[in-house]
PDB file of N, CA and C in Angstrom:
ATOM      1  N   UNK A   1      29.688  31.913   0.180  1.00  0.00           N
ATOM      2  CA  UNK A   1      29.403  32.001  -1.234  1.00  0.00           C
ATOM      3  C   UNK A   1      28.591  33.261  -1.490  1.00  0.00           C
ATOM      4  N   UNK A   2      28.864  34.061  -2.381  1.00  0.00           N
ATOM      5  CA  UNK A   2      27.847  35.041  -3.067  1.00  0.00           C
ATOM      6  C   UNK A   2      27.469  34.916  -4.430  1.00  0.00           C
ATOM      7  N   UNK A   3      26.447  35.741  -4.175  1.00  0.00           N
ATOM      8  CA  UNK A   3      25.834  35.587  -5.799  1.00  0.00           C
ATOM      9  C   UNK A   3      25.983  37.057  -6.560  1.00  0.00           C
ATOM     10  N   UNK A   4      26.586  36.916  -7.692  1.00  0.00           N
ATOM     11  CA  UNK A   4      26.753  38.059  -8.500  1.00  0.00           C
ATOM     12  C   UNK A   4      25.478  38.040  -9.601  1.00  0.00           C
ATOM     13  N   UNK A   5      24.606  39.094  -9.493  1.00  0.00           N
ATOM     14  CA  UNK A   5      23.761  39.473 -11.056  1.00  0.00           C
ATOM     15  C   UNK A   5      24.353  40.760 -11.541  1.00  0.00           C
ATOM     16  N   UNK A   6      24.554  40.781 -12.638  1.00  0.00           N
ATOM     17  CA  UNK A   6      25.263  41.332 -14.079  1.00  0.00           C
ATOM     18  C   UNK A   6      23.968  41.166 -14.970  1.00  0.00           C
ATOM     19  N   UNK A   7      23.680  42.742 -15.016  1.00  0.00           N
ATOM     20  CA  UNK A   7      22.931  43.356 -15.906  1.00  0.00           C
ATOM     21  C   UNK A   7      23.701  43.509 -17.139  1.00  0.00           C
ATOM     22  N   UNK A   8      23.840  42.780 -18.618  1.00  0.00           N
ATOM     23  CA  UNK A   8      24.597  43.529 -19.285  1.00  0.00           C
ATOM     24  C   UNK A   8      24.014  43.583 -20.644  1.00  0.00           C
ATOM     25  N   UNK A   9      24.455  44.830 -21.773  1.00  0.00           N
ATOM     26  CA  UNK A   9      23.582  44.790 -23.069  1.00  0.00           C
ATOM     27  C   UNK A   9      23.871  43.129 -23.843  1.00  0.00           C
ATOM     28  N   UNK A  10      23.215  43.148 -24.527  1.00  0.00           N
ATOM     29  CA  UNK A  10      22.865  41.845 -25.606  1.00  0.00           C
ATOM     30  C   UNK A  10      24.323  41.949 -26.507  1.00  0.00           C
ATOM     31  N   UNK A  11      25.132  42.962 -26.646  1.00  0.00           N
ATOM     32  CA  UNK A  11      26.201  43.082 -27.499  1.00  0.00           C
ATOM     33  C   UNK A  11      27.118  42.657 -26.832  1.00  0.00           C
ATOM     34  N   UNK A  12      27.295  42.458 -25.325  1.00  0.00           N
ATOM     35  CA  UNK A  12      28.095  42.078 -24.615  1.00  0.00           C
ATOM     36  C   UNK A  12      28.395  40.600 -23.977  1.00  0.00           C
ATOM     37  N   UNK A  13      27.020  40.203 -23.620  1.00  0.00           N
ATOM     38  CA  UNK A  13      26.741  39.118 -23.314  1.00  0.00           C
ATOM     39  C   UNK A  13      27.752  37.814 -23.854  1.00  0.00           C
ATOM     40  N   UNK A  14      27.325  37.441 -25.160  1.00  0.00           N
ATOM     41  CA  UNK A  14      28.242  36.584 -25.212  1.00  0.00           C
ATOM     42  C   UNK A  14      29.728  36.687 -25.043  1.00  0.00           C
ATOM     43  N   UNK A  15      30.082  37.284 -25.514  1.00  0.00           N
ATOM     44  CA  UNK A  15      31.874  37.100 -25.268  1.00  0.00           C
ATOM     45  C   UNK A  15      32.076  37.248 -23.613  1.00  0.00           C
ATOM     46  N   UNK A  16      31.366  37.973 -22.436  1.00  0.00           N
ATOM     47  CA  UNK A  16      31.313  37.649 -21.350  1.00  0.00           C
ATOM     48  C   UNK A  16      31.216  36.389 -20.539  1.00  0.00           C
ATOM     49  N   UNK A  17      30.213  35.731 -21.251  1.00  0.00           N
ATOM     50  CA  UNK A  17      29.763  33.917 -21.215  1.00  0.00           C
ATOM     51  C   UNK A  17      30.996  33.010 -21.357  1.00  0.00           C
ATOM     52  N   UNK A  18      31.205  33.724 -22.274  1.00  0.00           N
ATOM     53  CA  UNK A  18      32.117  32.633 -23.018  1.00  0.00           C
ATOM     54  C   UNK A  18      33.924  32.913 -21.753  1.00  0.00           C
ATOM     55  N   UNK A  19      34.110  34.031 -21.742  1.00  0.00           N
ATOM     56  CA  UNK A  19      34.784  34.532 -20.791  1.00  0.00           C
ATOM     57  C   UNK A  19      34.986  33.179 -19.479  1.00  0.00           C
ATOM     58  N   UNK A  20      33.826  34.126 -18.892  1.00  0.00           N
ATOM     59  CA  UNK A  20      33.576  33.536 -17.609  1.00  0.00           C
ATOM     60  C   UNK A  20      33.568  32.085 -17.479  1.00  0.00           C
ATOM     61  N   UNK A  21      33.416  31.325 -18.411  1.00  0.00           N
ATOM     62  CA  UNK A  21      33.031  29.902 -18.217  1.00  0.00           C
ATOM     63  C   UNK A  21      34.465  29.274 -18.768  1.00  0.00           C
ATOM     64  N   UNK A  22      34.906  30.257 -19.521  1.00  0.00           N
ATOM     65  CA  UNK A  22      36.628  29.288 -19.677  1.00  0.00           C
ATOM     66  C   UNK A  22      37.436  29.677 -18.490  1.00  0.00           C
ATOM     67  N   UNK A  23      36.660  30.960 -18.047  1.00  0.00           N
ATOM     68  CA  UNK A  23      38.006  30.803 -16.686  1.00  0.00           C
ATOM     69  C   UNK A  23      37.632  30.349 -15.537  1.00  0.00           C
ATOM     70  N   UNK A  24      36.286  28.825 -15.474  1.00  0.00           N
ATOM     71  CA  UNK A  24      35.989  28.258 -14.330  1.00  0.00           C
ATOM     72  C   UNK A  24      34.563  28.658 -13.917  1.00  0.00           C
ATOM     73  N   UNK A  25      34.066  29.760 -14.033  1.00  0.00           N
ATOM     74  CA  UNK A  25      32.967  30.184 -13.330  1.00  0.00           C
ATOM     75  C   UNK A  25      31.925  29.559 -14.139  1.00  0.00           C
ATOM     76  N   UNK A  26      30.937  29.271 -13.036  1.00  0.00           N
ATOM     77  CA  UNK A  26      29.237  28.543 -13.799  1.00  0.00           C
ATOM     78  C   UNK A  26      28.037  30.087 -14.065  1.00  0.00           C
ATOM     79  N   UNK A  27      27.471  29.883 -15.090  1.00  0.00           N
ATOM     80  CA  UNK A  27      27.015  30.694 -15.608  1.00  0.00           C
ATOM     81  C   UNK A  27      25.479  30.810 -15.833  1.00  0.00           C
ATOM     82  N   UNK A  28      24.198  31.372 -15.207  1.00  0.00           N
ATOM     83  CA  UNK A  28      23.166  31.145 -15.763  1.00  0.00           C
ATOM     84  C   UNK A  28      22.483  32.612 -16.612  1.00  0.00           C
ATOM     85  N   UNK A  29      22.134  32.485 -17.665  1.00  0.00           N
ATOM     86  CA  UNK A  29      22.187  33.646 -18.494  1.00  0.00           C
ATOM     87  C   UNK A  29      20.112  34.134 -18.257  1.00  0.00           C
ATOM     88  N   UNK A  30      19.504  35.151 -18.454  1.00  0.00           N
ATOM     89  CA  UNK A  30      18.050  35.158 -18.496  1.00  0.00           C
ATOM     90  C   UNK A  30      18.499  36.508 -19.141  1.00  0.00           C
ATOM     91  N   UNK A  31      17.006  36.290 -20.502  1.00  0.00           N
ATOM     92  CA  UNK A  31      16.726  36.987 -21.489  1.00  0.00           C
ATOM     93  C   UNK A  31      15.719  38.085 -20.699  1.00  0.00           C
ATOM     94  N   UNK A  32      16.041  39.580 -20.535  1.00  0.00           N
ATOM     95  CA  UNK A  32      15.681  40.562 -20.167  1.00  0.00           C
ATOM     96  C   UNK A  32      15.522  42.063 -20.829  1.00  0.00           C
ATOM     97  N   UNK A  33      14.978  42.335 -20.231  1.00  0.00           N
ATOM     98  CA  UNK A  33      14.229  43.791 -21.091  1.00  0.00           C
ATOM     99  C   UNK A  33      14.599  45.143 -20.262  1.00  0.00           C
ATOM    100  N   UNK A  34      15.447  46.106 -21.083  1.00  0.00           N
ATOM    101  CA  UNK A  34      15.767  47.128 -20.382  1.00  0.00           C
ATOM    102  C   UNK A  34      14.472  48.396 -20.164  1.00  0.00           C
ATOM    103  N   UNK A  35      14.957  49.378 -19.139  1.00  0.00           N
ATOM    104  CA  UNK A  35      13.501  49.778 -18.986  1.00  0.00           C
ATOM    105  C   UNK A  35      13.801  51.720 -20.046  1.00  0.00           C
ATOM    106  N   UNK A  36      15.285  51.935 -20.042  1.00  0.00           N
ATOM    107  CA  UNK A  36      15.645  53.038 -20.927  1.00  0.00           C
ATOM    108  C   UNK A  36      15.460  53.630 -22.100  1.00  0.00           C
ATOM    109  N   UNK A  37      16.183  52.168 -22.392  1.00  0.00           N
ATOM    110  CA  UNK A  37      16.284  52.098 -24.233  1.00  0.00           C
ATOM    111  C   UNK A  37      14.847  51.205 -24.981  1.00  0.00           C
ATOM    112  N   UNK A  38      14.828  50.152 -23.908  1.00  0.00           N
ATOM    113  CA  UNK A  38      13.737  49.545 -24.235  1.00  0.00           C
ATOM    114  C   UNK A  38      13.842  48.091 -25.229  1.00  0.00           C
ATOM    115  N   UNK A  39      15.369  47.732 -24.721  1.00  0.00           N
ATOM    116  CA  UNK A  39      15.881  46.945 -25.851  1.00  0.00           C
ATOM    117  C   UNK A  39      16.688  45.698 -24.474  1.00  0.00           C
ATOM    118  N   UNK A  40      16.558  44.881 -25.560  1.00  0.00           N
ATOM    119  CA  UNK A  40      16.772  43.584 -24.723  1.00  0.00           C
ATOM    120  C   UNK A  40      18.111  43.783 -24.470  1.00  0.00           C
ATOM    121  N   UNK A  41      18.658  43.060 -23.313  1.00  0.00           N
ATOM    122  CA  UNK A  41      20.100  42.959 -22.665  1.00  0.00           C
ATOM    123  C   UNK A  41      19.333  41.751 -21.413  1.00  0.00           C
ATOM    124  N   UNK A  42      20.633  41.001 -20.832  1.00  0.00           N
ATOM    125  CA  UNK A  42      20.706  39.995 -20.455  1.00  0.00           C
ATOM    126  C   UNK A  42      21.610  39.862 -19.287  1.00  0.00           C
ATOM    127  N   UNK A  43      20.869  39.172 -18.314  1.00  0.00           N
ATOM    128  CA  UNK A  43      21.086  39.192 -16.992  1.00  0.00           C
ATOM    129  C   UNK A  43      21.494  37.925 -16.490  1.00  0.00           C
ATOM    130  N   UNK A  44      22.881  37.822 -16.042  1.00  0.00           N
ATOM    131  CA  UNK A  44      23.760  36.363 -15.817  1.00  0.00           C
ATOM    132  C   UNK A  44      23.447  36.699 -14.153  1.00  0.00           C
ATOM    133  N   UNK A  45      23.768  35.388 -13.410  1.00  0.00           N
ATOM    134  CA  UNK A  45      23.625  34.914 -12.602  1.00  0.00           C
ATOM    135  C   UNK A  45      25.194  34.346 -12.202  1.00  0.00           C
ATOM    136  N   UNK A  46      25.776  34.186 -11.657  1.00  0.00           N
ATOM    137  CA  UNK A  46      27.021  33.389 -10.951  1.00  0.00           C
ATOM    138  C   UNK A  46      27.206  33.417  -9.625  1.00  0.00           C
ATOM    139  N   UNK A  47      27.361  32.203  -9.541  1.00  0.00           N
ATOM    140  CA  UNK A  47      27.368  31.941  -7.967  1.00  0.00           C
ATOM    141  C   UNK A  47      28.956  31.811  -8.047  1.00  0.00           C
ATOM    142  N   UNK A  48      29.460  32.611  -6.676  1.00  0.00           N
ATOM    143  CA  UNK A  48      30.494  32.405  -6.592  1.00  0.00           C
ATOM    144  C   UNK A  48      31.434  32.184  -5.509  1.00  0.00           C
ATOM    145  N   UNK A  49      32.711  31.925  -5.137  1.00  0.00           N
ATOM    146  CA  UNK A  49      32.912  31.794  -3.726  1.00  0.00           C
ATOM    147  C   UNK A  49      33.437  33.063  -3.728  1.00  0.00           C
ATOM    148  N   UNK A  50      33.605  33.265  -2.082  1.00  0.00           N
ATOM    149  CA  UNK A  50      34.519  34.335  -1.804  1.00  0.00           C
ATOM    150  C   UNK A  50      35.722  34.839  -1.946  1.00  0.00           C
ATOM    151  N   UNK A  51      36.171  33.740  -2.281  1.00  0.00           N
ATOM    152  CA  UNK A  51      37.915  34.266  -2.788  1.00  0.00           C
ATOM    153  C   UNK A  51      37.674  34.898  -4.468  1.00  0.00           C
ATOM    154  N   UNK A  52      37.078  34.703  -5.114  1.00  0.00           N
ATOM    155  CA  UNK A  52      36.971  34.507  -5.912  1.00  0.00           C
ATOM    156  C   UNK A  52      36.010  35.783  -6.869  1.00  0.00           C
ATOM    157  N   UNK A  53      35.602  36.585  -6.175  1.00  0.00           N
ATOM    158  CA  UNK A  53      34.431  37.647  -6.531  1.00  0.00           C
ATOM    159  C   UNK A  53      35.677  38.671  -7.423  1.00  0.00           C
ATOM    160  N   UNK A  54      36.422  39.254  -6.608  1.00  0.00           N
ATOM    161  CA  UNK A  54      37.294  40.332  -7.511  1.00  0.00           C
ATOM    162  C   UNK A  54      37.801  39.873  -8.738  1.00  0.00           C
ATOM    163  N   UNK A  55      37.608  38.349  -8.778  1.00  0.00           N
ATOM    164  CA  UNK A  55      37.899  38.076  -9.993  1.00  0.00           C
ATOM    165  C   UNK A  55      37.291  38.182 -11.067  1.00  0.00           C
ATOM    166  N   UNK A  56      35.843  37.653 -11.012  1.00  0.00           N
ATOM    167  CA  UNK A  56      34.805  37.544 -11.584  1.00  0.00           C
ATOM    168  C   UNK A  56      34.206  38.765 -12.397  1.00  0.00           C
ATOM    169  N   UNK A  57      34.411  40.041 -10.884  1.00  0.00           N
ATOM    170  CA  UNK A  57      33.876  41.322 -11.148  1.00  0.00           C
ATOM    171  C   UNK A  57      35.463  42.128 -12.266  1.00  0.00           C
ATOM    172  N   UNK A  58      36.599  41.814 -11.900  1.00  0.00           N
ATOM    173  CA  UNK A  58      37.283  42.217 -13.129  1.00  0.00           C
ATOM    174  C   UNK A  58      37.037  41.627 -14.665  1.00  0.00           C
ATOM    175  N   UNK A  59      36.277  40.650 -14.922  1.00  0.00           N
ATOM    176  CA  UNK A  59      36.242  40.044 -16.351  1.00  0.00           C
ATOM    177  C   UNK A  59      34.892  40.605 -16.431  1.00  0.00           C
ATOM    178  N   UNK A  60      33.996  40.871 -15.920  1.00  0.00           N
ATOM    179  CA  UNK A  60      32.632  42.070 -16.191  1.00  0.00           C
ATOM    180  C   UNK A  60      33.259  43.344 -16.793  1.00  0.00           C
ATOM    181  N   UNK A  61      33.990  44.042 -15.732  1.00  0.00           N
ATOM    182  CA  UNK A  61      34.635  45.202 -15.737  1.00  0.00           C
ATOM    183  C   UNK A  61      35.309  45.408 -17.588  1.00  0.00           C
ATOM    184  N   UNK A  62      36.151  44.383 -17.680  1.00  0.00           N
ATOM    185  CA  UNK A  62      36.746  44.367 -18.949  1.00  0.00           C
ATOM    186  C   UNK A  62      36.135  44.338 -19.860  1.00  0.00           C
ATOM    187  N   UNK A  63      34.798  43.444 -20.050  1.00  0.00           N
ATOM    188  CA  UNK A  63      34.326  42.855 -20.879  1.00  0.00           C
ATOM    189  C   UNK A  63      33.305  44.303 -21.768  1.00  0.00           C
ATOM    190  N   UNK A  64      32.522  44.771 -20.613  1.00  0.00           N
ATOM    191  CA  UNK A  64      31.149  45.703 -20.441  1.00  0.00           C
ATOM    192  C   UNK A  64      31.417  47.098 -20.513  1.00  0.00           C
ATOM    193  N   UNK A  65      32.262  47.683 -21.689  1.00  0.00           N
ATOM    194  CA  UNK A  65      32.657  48.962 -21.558  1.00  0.00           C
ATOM    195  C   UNK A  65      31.208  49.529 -21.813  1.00  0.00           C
ATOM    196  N   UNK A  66      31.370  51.022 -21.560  1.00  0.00           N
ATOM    197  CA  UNK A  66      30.308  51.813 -21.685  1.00  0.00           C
ATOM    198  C   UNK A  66      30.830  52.619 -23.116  1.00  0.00           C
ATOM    199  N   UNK A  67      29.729  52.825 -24.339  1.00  0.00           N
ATOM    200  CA  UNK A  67      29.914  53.743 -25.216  1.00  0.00           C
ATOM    201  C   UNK A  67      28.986  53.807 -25.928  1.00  0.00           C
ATOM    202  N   UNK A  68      29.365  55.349 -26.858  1.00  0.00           N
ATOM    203  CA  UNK A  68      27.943  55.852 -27.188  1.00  0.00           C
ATOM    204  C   UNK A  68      26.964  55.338 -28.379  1.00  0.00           C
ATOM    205  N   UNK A  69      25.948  55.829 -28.186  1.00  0.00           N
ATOM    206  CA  UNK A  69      25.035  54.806 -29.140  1.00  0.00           C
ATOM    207  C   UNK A  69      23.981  55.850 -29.513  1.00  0.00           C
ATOM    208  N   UNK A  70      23.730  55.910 -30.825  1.00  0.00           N
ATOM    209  CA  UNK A  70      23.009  56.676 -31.423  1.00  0.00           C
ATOM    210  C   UNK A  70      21.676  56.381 -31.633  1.00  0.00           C
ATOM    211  N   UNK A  71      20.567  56.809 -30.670  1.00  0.00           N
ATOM    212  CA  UNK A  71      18.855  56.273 -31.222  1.00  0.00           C
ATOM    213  C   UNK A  71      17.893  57.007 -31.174  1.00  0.00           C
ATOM    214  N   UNK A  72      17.071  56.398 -32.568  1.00  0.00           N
ATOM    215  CA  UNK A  72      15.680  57.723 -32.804  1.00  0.00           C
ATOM    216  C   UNK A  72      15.061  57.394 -32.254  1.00  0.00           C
ATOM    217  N   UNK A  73      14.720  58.302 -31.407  1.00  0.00           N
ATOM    218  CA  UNK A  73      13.322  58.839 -30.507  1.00  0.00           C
ATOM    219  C   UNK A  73      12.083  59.640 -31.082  1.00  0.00           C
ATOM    220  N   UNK A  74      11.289  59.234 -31.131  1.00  0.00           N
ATOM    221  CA  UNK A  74      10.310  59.808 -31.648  1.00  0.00           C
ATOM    222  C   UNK A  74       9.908  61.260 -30.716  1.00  0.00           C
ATOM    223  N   UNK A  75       9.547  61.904 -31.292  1.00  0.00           N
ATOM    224  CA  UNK A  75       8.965  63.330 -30.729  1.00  0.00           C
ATOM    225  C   UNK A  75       7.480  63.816 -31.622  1.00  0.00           C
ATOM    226  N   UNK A  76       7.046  64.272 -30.951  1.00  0.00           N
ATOM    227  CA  UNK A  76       6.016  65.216 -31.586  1.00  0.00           C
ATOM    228  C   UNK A  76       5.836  66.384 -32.437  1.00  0.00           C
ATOM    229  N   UNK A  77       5.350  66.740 -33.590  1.00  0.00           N
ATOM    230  CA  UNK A  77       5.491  67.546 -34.096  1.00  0.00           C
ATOM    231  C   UNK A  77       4.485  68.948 -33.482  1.00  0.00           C
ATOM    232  N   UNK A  78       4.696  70.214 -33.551  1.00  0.00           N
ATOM    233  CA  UNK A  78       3.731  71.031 -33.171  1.00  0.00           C
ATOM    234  C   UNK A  78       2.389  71.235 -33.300  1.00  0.00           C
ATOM    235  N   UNK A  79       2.150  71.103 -32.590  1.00  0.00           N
ATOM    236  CA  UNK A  79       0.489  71.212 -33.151  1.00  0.00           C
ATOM    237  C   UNK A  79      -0.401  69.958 -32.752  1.00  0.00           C
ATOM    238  N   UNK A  80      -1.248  69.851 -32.676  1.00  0.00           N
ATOM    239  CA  UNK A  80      -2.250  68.790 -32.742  1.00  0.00           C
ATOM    240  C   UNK A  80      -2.767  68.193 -33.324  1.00  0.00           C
ATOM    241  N   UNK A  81      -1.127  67.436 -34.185  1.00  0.00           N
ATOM    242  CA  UNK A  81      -1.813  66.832 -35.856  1.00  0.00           C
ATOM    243  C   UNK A  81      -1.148  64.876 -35.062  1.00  0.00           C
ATOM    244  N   UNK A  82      -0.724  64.630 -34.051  1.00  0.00           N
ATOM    245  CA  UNK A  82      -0.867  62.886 -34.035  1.00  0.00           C
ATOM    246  C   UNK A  82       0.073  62.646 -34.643  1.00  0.00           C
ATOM    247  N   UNK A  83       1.108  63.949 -35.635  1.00  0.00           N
ATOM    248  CA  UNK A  83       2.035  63.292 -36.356  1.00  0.00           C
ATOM    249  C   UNK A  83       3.744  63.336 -35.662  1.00  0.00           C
ATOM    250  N   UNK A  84       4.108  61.853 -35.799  1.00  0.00           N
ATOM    251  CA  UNK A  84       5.648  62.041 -35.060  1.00  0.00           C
ATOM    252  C   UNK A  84       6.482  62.175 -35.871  1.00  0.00           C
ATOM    253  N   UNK A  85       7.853  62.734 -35.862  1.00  0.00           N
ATOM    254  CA  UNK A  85       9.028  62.883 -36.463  1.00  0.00           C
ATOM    255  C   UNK A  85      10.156  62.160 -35.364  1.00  0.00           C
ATOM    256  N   UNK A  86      10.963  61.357 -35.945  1.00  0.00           N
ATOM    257  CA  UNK A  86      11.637  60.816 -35.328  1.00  0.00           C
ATOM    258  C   UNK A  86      13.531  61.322 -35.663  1.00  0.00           C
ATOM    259  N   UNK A  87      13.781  61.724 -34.419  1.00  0.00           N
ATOM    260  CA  UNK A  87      15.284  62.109 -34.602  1.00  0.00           C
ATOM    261  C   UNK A  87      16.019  61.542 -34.099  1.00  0.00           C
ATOM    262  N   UNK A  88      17.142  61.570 -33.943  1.00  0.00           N
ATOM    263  CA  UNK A  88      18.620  61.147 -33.627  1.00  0.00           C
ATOM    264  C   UNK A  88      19.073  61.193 -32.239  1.00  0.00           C
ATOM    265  N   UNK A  89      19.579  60.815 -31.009  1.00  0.00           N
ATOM    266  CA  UNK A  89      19.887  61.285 -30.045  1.00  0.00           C
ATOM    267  C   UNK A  89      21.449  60.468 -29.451  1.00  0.00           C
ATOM    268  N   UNK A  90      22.034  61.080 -29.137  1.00  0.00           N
ATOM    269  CA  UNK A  90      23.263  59.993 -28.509  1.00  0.00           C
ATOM    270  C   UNK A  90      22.967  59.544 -26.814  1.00  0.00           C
ATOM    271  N   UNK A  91      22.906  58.481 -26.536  1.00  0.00           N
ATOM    272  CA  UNK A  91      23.226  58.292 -25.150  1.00  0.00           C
ATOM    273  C   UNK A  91      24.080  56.838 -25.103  1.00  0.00           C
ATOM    274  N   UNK A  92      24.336  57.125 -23.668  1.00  0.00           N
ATOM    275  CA  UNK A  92      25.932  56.087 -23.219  1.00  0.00           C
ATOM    276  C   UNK A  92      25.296  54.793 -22.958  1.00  0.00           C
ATOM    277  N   UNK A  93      25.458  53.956 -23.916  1.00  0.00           N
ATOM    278  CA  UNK A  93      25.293  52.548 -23.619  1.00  0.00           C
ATOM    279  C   UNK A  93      25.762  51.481 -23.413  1.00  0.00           C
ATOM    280  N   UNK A  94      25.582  50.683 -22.566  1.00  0.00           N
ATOM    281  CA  UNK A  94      26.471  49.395 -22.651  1.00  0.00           C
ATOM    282  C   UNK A  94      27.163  49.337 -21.004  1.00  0.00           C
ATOM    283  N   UNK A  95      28.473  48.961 -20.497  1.00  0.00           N
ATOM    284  CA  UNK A  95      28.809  48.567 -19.003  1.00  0.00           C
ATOM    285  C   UNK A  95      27.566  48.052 -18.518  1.00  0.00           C
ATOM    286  N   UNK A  96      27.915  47.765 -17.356  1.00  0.00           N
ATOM    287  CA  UNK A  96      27.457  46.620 -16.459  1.00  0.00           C
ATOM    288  C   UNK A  96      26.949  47.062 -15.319  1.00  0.00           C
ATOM    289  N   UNK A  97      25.572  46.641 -14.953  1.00  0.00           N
ATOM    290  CA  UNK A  97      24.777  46.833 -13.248  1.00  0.00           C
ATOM    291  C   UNK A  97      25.057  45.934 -12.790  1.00  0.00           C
ATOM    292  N   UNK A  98      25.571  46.036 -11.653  1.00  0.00           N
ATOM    293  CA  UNK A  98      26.356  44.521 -10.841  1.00  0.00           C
ATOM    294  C   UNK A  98      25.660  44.473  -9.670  1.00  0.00           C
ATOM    295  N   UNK A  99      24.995  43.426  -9.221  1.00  0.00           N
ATOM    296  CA  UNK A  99      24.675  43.081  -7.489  1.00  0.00           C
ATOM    297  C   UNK A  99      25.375  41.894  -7.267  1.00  0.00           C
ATOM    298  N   UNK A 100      26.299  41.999  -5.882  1.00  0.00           N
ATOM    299  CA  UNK A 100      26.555  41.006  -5.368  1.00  0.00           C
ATOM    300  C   UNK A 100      26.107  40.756  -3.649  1.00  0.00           C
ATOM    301  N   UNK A 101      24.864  39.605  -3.671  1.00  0.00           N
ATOM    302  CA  UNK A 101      24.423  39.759  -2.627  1.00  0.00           C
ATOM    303  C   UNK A 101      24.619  37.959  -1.790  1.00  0.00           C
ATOM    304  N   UNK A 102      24.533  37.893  -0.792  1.00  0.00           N
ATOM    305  CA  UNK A 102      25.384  36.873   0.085  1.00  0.00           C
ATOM    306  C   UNK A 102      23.793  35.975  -0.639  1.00  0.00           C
ATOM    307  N   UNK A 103      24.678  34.621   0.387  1.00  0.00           N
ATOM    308  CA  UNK A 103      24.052  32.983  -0.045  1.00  0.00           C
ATOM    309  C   UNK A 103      23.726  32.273   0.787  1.00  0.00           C
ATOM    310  N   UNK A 104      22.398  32.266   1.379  1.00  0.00           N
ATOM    311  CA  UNK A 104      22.577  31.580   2.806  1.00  0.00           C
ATOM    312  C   UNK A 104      22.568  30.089   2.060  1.00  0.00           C
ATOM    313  N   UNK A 105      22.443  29.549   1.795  1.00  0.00           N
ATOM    314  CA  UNK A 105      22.239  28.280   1.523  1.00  0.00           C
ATOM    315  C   UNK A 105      22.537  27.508  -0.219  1.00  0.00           C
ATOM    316  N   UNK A 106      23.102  26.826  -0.207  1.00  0.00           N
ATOM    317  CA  UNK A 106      23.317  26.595  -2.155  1.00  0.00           C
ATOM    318  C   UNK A 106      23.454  24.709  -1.721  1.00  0.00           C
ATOM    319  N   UNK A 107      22.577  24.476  -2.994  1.00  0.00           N
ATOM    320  CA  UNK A 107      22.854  23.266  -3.276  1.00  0.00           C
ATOM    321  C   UNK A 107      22.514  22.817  -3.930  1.00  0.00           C
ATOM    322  N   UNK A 108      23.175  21.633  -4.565  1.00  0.00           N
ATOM    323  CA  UNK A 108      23.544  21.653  -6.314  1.00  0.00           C
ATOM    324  C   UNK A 108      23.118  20.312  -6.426  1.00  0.00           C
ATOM    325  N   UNK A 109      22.091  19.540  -7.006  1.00  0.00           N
ATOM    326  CA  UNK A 109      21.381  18.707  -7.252  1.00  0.00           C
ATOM    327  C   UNK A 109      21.631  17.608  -8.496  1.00  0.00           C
TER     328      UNK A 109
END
């Protein structure tokens, strides 16, 4: 058995859930905080067997595209006046951080 964690944004999450659990797989979801953007996204848990991982990791794959996302960042204005101006910036958000790491032991209570 392995265990898959799936880092994925908050925009993704559900329809992934919902995914994964109609096509069999058990699902534990935890509310998490990215360290980039600084914006919540959510980290599933699935235990899974071995036959069964390429499957799992293709409905991530599908689900978790990566695209761009527009956010103001604050910057500093010149000088040593404390005052910020906040602008525009694009960066690539969204796809999936995947670990799949082995299971010595599982049992289900």
């Amino acid at each position: 058995m392995k265990l898959i964690i799936a880092i994925v944004q908050d925009d993704d999450a559900g329809e992934l859930i919902d995914i994964l659990t109609d096509t069999g797989f058990r699902v534990t979801k935890l509310a998490t905080t990215g360290g980039f953007l600084k914006s919540g996204n959510t980290t599933l848990m699935i235990g899974v067997e071995l036959e069964k991982i390429d499957e799992a990791l293709k409905v991530i794959e599908d689900v978790c595209k990566t695209r761009d996302q527009v956010i103001t960042s604050p910057s500093p204005v010149a000088g040593s006046t404390g005052v910020y101006v906040p602008y525009p910036i694009e960066v690539e958000a969204g796809g999936a951080t995947v670990f799949v790491v082995d299971v010595d032991k599982f049992i289900k209570m």
